[in-house]
C-alpha atoms as a PDB file:
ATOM      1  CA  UNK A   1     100.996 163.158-227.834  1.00  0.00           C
ATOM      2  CA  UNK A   2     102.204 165.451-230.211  1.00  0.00           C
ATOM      3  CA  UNK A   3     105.343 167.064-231.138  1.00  0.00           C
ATOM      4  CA  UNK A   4     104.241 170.294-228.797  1.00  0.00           C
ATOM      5  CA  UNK A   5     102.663 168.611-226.279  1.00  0.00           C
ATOM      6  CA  UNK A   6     106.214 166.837-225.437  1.00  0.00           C
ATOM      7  CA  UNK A   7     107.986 169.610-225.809  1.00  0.00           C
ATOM      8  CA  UNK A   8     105.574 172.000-223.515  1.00  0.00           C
ATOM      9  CA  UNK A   9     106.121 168.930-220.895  1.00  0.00           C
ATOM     10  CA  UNK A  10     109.709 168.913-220.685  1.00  0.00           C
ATOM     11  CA  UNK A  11     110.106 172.238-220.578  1.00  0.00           C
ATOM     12  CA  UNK A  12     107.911 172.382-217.787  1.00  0.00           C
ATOM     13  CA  UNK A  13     109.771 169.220-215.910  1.00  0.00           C
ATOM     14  CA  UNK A  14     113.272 170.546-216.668  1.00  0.00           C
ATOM     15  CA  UNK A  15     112.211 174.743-215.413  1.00  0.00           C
ATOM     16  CA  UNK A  16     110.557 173.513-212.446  1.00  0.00           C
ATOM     17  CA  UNK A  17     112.602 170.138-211.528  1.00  0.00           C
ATOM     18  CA  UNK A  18     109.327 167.975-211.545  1.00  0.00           C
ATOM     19  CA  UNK A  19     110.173 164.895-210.096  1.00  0.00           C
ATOM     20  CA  UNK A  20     107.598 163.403-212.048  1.00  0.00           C
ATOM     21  CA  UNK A  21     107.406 162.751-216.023  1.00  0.00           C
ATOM     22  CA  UNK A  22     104.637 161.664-217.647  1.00  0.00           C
ATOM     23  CA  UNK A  23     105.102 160.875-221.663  1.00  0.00           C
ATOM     24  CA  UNK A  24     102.496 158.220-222.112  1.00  0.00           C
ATOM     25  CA  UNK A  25      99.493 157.817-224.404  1.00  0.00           C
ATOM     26  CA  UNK A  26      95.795 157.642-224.529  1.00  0.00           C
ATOM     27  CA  UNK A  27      95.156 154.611-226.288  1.00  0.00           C
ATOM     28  CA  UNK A  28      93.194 155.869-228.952  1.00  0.00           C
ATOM     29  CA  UNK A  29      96.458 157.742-229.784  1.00  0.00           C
ATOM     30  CA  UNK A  30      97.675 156.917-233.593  1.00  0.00           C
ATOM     31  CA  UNK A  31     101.222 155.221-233.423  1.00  0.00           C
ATOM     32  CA  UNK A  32     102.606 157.846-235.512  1.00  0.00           C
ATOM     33  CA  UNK A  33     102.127 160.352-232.790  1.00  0.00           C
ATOM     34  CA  UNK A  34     103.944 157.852-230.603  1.00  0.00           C
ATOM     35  CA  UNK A  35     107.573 158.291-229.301  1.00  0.00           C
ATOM     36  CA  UNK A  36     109.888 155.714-230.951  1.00  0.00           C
ATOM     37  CA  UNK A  37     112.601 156.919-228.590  1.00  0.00           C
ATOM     38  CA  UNK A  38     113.114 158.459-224.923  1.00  0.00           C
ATOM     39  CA  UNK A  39     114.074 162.154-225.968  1.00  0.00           C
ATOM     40  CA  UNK A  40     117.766 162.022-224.781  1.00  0.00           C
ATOM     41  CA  UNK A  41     117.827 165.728-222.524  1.00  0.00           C
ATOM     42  CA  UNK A  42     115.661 163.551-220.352  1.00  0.00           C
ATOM     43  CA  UNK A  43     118.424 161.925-219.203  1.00  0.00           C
ATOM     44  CA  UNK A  44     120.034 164.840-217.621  1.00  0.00           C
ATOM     45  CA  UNK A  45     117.129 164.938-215.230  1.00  0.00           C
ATOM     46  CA  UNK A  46     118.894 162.548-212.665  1.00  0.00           C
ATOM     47  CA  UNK A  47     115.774 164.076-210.193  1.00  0.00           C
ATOM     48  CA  UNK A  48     113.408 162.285-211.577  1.00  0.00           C
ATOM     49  CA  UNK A  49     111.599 159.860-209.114  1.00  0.00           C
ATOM     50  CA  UNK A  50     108.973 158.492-211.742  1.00  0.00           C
ATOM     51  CA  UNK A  51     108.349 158.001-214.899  1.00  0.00           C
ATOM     52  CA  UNK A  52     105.729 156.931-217.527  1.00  0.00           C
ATOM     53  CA  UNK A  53     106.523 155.704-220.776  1.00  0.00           C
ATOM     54  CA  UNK A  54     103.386 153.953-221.758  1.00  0.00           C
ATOM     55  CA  UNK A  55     101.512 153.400-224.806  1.00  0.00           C
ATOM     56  CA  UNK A  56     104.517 153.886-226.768  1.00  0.00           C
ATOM     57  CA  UNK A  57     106.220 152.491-229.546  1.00  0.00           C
ATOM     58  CA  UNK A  58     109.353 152.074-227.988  1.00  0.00           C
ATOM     59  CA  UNK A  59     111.343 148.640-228.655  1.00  0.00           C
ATOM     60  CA  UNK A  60     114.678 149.121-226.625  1.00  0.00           C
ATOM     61  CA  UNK A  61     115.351 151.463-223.555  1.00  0.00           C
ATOM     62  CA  UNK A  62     119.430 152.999-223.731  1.00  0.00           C
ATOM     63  CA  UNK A  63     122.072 152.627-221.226  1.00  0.00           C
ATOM     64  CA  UNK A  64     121.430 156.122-220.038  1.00  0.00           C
ATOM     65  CA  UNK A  65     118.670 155.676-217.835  1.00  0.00           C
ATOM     66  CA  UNK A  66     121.076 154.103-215.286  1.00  0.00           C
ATOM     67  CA  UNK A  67     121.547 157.418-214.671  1.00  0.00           C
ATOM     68  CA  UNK A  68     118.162 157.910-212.717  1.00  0.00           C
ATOM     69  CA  UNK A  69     119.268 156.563-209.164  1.00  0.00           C
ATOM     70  CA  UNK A  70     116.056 158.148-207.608  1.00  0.00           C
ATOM     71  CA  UNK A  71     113.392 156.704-209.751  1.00  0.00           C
ATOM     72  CA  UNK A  72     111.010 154.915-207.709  1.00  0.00           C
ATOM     73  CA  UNK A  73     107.993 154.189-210.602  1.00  0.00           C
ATOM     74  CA  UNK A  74     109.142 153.137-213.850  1.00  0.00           C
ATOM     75  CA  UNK A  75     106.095 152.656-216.140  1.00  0.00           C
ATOM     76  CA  UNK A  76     106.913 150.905-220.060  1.00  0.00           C
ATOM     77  CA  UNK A  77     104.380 149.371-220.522  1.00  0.00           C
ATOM     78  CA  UNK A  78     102.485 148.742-224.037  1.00  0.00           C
ATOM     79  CA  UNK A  79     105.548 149.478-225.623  1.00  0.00           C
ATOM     80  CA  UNK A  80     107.337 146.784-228.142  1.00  0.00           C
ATOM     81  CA  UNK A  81     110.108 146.047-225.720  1.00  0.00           C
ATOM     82  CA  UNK A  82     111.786 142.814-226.611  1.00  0.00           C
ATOM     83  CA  UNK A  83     115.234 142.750-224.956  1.00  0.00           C
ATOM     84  CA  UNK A  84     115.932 141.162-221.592  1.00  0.00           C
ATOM     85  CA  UNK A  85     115.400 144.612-219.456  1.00  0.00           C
ATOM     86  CA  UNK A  86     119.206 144.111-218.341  1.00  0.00           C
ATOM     87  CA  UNK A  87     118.761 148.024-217.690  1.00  0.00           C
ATOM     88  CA  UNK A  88     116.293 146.961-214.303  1.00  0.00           C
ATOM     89  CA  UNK A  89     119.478 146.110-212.410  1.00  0.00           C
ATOM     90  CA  UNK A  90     121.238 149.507-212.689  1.00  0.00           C
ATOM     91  CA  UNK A  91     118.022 151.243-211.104  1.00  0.00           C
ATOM     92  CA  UNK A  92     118.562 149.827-207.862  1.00  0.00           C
ATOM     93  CA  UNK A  93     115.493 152.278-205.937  1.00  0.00           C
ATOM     94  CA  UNK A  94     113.062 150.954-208.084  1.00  0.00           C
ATOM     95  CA  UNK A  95     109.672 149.862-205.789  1.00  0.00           C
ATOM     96  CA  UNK A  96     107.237 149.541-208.429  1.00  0.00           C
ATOM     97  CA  UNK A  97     108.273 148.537-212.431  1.00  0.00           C
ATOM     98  CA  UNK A  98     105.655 148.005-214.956  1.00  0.00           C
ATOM     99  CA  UNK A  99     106.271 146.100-218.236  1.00  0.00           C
ATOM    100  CA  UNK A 100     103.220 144.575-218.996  1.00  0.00           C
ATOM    101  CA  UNK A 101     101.981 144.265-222.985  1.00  0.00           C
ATOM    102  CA  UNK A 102     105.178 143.734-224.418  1.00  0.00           C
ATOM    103  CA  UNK A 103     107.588 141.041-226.216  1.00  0.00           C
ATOM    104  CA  UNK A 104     110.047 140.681-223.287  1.00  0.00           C
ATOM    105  CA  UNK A 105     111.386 137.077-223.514  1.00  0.00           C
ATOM    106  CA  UNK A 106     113.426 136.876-220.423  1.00  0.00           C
ATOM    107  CA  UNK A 107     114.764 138.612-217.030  1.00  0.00           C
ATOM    108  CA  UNK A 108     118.192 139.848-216.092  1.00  0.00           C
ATOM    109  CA  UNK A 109     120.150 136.909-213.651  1.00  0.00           C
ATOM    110  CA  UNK A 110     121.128 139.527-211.350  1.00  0.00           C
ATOM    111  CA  UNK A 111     117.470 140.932-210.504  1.00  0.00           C
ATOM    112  CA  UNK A 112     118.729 140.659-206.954  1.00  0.00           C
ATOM    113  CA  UNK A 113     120.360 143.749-207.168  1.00  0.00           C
ATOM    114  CA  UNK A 114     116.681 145.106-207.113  1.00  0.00           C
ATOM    115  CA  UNK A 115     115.852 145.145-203.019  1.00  0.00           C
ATOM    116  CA  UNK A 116     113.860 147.609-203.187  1.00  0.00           C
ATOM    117  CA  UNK A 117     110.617 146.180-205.504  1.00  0.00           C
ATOM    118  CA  UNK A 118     107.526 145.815-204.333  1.00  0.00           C
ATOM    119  CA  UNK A 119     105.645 145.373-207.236  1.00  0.00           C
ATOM    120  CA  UNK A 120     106.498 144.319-210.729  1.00  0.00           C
ATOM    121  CA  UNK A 121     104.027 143.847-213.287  1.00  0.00           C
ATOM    122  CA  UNK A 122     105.503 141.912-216.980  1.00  0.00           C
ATOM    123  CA  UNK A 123     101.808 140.444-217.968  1.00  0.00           C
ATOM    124  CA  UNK A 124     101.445 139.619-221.664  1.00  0.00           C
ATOM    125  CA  UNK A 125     104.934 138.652-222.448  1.00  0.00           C
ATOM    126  CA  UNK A 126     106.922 136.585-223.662  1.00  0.00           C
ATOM    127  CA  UNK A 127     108.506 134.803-220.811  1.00  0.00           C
ATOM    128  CA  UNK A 128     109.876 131.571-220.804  1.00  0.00           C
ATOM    129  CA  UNK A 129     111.466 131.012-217.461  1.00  0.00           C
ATOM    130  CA  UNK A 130     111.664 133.162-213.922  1.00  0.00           C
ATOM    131  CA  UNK A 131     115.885 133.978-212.676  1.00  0.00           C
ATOM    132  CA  UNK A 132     116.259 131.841-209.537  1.00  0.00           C
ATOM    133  CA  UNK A 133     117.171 135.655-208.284  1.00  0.00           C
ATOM    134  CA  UNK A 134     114.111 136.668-208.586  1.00  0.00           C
ATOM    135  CA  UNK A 135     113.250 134.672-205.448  1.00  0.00           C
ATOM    136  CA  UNK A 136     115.808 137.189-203.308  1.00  0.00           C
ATOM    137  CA  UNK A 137     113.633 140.017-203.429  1.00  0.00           C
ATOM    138  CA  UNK A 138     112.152 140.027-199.822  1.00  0.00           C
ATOM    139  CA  UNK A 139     109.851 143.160-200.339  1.00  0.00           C
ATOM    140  CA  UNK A 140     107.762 141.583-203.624  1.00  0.00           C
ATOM    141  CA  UNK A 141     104.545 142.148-202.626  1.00  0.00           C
ATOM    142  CA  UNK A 142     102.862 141.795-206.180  1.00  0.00           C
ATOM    143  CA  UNK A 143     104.023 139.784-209.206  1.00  0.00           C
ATOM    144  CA  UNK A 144     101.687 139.718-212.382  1.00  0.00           C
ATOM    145  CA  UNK A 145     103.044 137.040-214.923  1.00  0.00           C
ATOM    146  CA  UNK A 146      99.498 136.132-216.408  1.00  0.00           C
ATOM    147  CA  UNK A 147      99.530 135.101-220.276  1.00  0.00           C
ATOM    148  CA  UNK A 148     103.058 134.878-220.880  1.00  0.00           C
ATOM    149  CA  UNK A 149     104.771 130.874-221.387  1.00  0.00           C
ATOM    150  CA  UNK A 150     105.982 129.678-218.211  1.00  0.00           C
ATOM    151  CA  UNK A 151     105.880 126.049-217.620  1.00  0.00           C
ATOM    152  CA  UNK A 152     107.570 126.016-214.151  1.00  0.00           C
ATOM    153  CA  UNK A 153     108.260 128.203-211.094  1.00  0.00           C
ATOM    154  CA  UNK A 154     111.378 128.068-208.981  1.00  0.00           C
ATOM    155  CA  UNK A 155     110.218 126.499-206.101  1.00  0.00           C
ATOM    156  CA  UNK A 156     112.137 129.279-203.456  1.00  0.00           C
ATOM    157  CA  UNK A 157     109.341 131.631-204.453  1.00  0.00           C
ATOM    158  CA  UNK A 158     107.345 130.242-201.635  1.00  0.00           C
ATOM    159  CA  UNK A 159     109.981 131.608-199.671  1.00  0.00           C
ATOM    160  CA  UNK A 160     108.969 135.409-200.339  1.00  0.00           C
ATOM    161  CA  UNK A 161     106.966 136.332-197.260  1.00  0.00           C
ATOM    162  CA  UNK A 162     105.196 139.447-198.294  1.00  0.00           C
ATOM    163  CA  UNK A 163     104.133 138.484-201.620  1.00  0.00           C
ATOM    164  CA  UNK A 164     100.476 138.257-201.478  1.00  0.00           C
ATOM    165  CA  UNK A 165      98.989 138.584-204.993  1.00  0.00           C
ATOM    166  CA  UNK A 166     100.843 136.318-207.627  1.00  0.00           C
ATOM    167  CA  UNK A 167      99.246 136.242-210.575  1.00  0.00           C
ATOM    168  CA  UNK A 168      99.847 133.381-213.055  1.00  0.00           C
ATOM    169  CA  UNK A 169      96.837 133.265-215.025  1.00  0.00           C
ATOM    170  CA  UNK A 170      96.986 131.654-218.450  1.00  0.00           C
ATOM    171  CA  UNK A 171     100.835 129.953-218.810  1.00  0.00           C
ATOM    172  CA  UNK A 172     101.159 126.801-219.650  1.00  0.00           C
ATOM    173  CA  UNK A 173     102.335 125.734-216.121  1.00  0.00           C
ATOM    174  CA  UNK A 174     103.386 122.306-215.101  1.00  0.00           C
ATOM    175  CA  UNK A 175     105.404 122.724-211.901  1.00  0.00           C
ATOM    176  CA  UNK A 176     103.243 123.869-210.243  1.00  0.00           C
ATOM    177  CA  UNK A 177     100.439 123.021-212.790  1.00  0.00           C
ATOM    178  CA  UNK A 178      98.308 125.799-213.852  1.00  0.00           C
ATOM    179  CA  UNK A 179      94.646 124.788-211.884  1.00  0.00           C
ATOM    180  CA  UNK A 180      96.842 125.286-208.676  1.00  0.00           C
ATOM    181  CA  UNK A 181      99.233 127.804-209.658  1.00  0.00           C
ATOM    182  CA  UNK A 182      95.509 130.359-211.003  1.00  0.00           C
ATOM    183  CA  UNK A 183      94.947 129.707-207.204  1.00  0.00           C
ATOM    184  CA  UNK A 184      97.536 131.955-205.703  1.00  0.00           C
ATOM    185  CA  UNK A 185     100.720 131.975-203.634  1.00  0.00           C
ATOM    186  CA  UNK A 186      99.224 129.960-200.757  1.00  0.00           C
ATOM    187  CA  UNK A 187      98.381 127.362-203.079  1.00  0.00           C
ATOM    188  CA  UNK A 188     101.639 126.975-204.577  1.00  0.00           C
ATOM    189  CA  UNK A 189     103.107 127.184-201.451  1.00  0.00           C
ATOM    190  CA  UNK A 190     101.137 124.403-200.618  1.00  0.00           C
ATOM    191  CA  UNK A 191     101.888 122.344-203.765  1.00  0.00           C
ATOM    192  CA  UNK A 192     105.749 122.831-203.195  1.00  0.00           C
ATOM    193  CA  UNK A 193     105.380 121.884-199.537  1.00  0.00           C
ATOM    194  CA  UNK A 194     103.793 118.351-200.651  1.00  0.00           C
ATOM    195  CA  UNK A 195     106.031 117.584-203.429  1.00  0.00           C
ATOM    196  CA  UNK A 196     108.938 118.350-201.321  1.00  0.00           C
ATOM    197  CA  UNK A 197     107.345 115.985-198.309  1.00  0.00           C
ATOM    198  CA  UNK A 198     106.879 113.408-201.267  1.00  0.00           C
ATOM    199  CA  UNK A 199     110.794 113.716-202.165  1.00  0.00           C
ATOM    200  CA  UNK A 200     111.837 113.700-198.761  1.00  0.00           C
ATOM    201  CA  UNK A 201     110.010 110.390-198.428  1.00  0.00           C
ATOM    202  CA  UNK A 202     111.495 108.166-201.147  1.00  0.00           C
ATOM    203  CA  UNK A 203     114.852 109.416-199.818  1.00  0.00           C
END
């Protein structure tokens, strides 16, 4: 997206108090034509209710966008994002967050603040481990963690009723281990159910 094209876009957004902003890329699109940074009037838009930063070059994502209490869609992905996306807690309306195809090593602790997600897509990251917070939000319906480096899986994550699709595919998983984990949530739940019937019996 060029210089004009992003400026012809906000213009329109800001004259006609779009709710939605779309910045993102083709991805054909040379990264020199690439934003680097969110331009900082968009911030004043406190409207906004989604908004789609992909296919960017962007590697950190300012305190600021706290400031959009009505965004609903937040899309960063293919970006170079490698912080810990502490900023997710402040946007508490948040139902679907999309952070695939970046560096992201970890998760803010306090991801509970986040009742509203339904969806929340990090694949092809950097991940390490899951917050044990992360099993509080009740209205997770889709997680996609494939190819990031999870080896376990706190086990309350059986305990989120509406999440059907959990997708896991290629971490190196050993709790559950990966052959049951690339099965889906009803497997794991199923794996976590046994090991804890195992437990219970040595007690």
């Amino acid at each position: 997206m060029t210089p004009d094209e992003i400026r012809q876009k906000l213009q329109q957004v800001k004259k006609q108090r779009l709710t939605e902003l779309d910045l993102s890329n083709p991805s054909w699109i040379p990264e020199w034509e690439k934003l680097t940074q969110i331009p900082t009037e968009v911030f004043e838009w406190e409207w906004l209710e989604t908004l789609n930063l992909s296919w960017n070059q962007l590697t950190s994502v300012p305190k600021a966008i706290s400031r959009f209490t009505n965004l609903s869609k937040l899309d960063l992905s293919w970006n170079q994002l490698t912080s810990g996306a502490e900023f997710l807690t402040h946007l508490t309306n948040l139902s679907g967050v999309y952070l695939g195809f970046n560096a992201l090593k970890s998760l803010p602790e306090d991801i509970s603040s986040m009742t509203h997600l339904s969806e929340l897509d990090l694949t092809w990251n950097e991940l390490t481990h899951l917050p044990e917070a992360i099993t509080t939000l009740t209205n997770l319906s889709g997680l996609y963690l494939g190819y990031n480096k999870l080896t376990s899986l706190p086990e309350a994550i059986t305990s989120l009723t509406n999440l059907s699709e959990l997708d896991l595919y290629e971490n190196p998983l050993e709790d559950p281990p990966i052959e049951i984990a690339e099965q889906g949530i009803d497997a794991i739940r199923e794996y976590f159910c046994q090991k804890q019937a195992g437990e219970d019996r040595r007690i």
